[in-house]
PDB file of N, CA and C in Angstrom:
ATOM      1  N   UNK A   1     -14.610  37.050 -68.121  1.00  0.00           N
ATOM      2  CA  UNK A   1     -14.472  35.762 -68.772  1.00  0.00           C
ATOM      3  C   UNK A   1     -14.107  34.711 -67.724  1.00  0.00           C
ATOM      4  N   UNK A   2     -14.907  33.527 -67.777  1.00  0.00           N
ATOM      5  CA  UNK A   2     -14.522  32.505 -66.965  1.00  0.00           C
ATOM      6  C   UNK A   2     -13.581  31.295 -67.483  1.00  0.00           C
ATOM      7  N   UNK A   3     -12.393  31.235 -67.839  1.00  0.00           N
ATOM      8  CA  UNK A   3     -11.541  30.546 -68.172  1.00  0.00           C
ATOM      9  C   UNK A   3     -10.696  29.957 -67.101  1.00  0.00           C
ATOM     10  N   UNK A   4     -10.853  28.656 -66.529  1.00  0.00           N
ATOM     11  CA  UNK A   4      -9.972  27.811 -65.929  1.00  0.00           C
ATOM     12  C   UNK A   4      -9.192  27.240 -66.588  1.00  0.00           C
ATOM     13  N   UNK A   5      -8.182  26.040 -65.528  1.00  0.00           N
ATOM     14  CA  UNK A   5      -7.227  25.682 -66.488  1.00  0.00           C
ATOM     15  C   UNK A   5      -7.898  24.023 -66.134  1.00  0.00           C
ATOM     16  N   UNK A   6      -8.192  23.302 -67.460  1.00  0.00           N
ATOM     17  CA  UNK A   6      -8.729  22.160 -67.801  1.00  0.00           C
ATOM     18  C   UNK A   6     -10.048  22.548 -68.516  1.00  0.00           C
ATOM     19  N   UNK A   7     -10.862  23.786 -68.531  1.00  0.00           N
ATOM     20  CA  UNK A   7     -11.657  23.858 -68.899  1.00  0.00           C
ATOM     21  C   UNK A   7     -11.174  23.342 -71.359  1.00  0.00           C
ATOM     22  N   UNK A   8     -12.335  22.704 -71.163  1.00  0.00           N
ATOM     23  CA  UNK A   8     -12.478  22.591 -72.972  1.00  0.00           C
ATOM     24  C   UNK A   8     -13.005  23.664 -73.539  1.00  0.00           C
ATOM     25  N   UNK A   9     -12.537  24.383 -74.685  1.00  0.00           N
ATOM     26  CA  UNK A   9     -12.756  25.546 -75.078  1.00  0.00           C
ATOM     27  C   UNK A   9     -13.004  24.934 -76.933  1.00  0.00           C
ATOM     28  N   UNK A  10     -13.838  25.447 -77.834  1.00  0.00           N
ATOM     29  CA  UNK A  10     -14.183  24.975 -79.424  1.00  0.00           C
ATOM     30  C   UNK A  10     -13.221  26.454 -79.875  1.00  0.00           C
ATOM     31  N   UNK A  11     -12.759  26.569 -80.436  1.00  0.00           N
ATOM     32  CA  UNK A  11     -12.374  27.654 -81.775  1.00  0.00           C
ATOM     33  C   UNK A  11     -12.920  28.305 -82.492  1.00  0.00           C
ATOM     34  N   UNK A  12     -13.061  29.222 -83.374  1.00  0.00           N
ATOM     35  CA  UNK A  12     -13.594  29.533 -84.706  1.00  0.00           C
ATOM     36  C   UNK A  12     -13.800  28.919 -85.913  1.00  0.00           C
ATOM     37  N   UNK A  13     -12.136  28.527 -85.622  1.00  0.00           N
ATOM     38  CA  UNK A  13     -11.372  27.944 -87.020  1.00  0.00           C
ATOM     39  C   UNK A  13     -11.113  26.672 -86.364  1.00  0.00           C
ATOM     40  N   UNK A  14     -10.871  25.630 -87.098  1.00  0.00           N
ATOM     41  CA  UNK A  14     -10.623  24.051 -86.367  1.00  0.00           C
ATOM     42  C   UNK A  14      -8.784  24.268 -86.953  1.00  0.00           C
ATOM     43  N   UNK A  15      -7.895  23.593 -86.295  1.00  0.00           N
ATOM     44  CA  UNK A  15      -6.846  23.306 -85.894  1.00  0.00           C
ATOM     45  C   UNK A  15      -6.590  22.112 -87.513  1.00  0.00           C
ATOM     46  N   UNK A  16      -5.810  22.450 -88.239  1.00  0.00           N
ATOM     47  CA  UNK A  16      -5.141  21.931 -89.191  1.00  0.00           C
ATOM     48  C   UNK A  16      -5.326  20.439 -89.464  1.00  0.00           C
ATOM     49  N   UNK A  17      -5.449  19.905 -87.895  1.00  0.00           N
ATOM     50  CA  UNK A  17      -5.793  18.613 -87.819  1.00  0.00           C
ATOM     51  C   UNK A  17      -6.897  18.225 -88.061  1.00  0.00           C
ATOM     52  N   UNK A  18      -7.771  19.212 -88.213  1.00  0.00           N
ATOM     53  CA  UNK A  18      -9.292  18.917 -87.963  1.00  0.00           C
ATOM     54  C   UNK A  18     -10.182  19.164 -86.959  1.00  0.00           C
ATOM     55  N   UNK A  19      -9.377  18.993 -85.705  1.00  0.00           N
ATOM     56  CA  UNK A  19     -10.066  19.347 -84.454  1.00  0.00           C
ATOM     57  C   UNK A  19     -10.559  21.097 -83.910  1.00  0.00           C
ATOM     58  N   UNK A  20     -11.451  21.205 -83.577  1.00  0.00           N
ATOM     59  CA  UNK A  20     -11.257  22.426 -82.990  1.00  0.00           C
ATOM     60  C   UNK A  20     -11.774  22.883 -81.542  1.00  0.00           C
ATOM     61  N   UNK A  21     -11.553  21.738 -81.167  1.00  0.00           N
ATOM     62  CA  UNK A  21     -11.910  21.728 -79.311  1.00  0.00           C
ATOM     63  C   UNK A  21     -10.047  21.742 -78.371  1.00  0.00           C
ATOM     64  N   UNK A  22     -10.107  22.725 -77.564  1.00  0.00           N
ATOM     65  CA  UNK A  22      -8.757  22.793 -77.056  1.00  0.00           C
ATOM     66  C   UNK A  22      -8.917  22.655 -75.585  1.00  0.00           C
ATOM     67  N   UNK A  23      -7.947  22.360 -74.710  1.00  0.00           N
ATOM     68  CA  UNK A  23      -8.209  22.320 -73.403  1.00  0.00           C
ATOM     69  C   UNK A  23      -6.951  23.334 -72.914  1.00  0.00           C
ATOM     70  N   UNK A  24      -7.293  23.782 -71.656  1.00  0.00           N
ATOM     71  CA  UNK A  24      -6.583  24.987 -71.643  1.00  0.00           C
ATOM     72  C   UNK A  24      -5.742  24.510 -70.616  1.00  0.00           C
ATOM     73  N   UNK A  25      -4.128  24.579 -70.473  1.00  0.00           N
ATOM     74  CA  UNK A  25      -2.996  24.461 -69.926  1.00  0.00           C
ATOM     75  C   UNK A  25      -2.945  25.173 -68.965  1.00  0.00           C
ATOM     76  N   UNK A  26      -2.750  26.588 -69.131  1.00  0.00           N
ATOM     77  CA  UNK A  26      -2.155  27.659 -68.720  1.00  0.00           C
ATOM     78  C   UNK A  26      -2.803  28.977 -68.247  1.00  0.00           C
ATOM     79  N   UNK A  27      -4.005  29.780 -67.271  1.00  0.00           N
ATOM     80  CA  UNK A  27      -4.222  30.582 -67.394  1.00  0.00           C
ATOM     81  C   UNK A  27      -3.389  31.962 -66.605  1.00  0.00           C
ATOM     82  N   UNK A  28      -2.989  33.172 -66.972  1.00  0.00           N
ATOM     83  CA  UNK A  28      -2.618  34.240 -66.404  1.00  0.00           C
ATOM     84  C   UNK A  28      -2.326  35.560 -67.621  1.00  0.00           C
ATOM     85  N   UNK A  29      -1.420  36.132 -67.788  1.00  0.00           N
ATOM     86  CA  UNK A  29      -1.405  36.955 -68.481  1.00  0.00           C
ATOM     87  C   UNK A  29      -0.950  36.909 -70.288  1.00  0.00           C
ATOM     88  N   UNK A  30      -0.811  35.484 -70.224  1.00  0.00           N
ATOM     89  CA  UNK A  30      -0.930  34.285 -71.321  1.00  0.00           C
ATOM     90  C   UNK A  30      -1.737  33.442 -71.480  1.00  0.00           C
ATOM     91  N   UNK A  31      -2.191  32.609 -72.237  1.00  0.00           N
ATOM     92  CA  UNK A  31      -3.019  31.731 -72.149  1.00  0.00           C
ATOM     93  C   UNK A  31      -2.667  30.300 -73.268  1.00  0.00           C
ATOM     94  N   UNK A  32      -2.221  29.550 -72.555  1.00  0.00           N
ATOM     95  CA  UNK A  32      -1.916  28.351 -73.214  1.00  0.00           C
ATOM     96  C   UNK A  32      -3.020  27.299 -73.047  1.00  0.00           C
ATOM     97  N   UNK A  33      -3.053  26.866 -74.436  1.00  0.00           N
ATOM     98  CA  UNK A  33      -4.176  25.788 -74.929  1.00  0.00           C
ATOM     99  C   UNK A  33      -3.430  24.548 -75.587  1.00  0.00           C
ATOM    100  N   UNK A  34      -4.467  23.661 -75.643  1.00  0.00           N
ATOM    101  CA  UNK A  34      -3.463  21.968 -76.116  1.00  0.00           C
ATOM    102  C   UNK A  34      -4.783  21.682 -76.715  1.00  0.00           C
ATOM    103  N   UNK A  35      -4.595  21.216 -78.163  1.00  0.00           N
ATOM    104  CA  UNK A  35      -5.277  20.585 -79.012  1.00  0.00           C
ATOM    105  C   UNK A  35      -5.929  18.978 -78.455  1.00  0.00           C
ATOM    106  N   UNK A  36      -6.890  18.813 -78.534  1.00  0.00           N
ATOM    107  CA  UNK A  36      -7.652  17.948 -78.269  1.00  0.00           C
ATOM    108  C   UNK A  36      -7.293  16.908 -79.350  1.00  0.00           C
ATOM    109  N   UNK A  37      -6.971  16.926 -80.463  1.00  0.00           N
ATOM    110  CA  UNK A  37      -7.092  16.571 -81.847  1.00  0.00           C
ATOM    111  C   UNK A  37      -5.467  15.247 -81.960  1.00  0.00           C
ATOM    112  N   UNK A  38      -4.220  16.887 -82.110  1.00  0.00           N
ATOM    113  CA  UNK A  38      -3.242  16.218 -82.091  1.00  0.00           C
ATOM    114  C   UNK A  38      -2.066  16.274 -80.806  1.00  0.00           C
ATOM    115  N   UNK A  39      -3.018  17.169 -79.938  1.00  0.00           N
ATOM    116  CA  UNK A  39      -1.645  17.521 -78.659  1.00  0.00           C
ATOM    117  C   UNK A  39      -0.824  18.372 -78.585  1.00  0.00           C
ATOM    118  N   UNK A  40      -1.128  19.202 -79.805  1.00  0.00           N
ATOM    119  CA  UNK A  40      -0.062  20.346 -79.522  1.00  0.00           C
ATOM    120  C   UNK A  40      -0.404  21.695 -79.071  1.00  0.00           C
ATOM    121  N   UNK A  41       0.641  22.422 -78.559  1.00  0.00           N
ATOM    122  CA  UNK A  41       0.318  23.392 -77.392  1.00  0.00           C
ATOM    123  C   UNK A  41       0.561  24.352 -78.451  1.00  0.00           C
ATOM    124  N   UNK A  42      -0.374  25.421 -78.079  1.00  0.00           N
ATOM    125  CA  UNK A  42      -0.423  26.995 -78.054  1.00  0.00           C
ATOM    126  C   UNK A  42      -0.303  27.729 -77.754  1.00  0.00           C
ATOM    127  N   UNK A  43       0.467  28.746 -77.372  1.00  0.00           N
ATOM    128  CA  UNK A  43       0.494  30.093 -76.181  1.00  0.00           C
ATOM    129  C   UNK A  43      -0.363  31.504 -76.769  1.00  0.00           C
ATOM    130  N   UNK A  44      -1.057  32.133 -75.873  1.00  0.00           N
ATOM    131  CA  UNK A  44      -1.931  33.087 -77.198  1.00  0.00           C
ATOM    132  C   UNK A  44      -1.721  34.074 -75.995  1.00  0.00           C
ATOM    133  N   UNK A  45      -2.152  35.567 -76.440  1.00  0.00           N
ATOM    134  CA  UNK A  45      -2.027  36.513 -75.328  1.00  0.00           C
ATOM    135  C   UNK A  45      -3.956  36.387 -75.085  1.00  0.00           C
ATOM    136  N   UNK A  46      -4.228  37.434 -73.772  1.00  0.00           N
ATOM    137  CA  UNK A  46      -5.473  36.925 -73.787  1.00  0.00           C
ATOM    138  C   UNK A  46      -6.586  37.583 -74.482  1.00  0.00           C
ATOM    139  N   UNK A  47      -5.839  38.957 -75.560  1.00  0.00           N
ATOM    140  CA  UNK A  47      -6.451  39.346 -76.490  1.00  0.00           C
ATOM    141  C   UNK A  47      -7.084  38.485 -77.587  1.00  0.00           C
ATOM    142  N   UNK A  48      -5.873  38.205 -78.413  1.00  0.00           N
ATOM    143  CA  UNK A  48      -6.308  36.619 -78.969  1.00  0.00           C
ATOM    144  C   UNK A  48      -6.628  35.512 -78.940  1.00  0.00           C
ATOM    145  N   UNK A  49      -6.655  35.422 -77.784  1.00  0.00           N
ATOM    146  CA  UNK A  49      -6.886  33.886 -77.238  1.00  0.00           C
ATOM    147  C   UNK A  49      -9.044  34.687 -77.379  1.00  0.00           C
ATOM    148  N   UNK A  50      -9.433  35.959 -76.915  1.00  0.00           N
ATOM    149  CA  UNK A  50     -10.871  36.085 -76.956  1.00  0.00           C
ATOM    150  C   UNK A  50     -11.103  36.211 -78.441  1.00  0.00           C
ATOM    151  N   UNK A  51     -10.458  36.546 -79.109  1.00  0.00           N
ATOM    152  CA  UNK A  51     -11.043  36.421 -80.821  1.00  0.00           C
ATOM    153  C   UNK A  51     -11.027  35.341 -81.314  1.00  0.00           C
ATOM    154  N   UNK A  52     -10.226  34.597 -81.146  1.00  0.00           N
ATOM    155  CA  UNK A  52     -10.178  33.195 -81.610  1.00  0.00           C
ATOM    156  C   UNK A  52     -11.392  32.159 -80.562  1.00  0.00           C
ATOM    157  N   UNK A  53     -11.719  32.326 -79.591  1.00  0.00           N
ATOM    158  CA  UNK A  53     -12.652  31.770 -79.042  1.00  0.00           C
ATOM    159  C   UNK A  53     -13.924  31.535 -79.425  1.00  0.00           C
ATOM    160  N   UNK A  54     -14.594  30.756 -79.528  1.00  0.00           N
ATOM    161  CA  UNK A  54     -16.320  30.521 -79.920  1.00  0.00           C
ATOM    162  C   UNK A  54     -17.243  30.646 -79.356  1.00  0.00           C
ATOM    163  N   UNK A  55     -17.118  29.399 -77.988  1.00  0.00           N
ATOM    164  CA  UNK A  55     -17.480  28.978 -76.588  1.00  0.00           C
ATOM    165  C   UNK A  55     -16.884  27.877 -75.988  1.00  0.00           C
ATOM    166  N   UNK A  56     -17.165  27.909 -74.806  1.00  0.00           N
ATOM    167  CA  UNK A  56     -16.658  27.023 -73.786  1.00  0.00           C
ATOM    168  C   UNK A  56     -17.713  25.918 -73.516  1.00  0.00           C
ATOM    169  N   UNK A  57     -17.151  24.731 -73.822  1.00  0.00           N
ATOM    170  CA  UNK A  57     -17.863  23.821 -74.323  1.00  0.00           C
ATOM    171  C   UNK A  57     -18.164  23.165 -72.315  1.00  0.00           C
ATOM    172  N   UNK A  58     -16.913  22.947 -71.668  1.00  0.00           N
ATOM    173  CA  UNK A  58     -17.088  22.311 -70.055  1.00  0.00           C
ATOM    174  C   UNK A  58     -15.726  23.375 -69.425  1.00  0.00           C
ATOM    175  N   UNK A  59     -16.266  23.412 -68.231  1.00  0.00           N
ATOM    176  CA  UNK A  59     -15.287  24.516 -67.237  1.00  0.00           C
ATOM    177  C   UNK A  59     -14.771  23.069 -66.296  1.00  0.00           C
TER     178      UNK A  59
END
């Protein structure tokens, strides 16, 4: 998997707010994402962070 950190990543599911494009904070044995939508951060392991993924919209 090619996941940088700034890369924009879409969801499955869109984010409560509506949005479902995230930009990614954090990569290593965690993976923190920030809502495009309303700004708020996520921490996911990188199991979930690949199920919840769609595609990677820009690296």
């Amino acid at each position: 998997m090619n996941i940088l950190v700034g890369s924009i990543i879409q969801t499955k599911k869109p984010h409560p707010c509506g949005s479902s494009e995230w930009e990614v904070v954090r990569v290593g044995s965690d993976i923190k994402i920030r809502c495009l939508g309303c700004g708020r951060i996520v921490m996911l392991s990188v199991t979930d962070f690949e199920k919840r993924l769609k595609k990677v919209v820009s690296n």
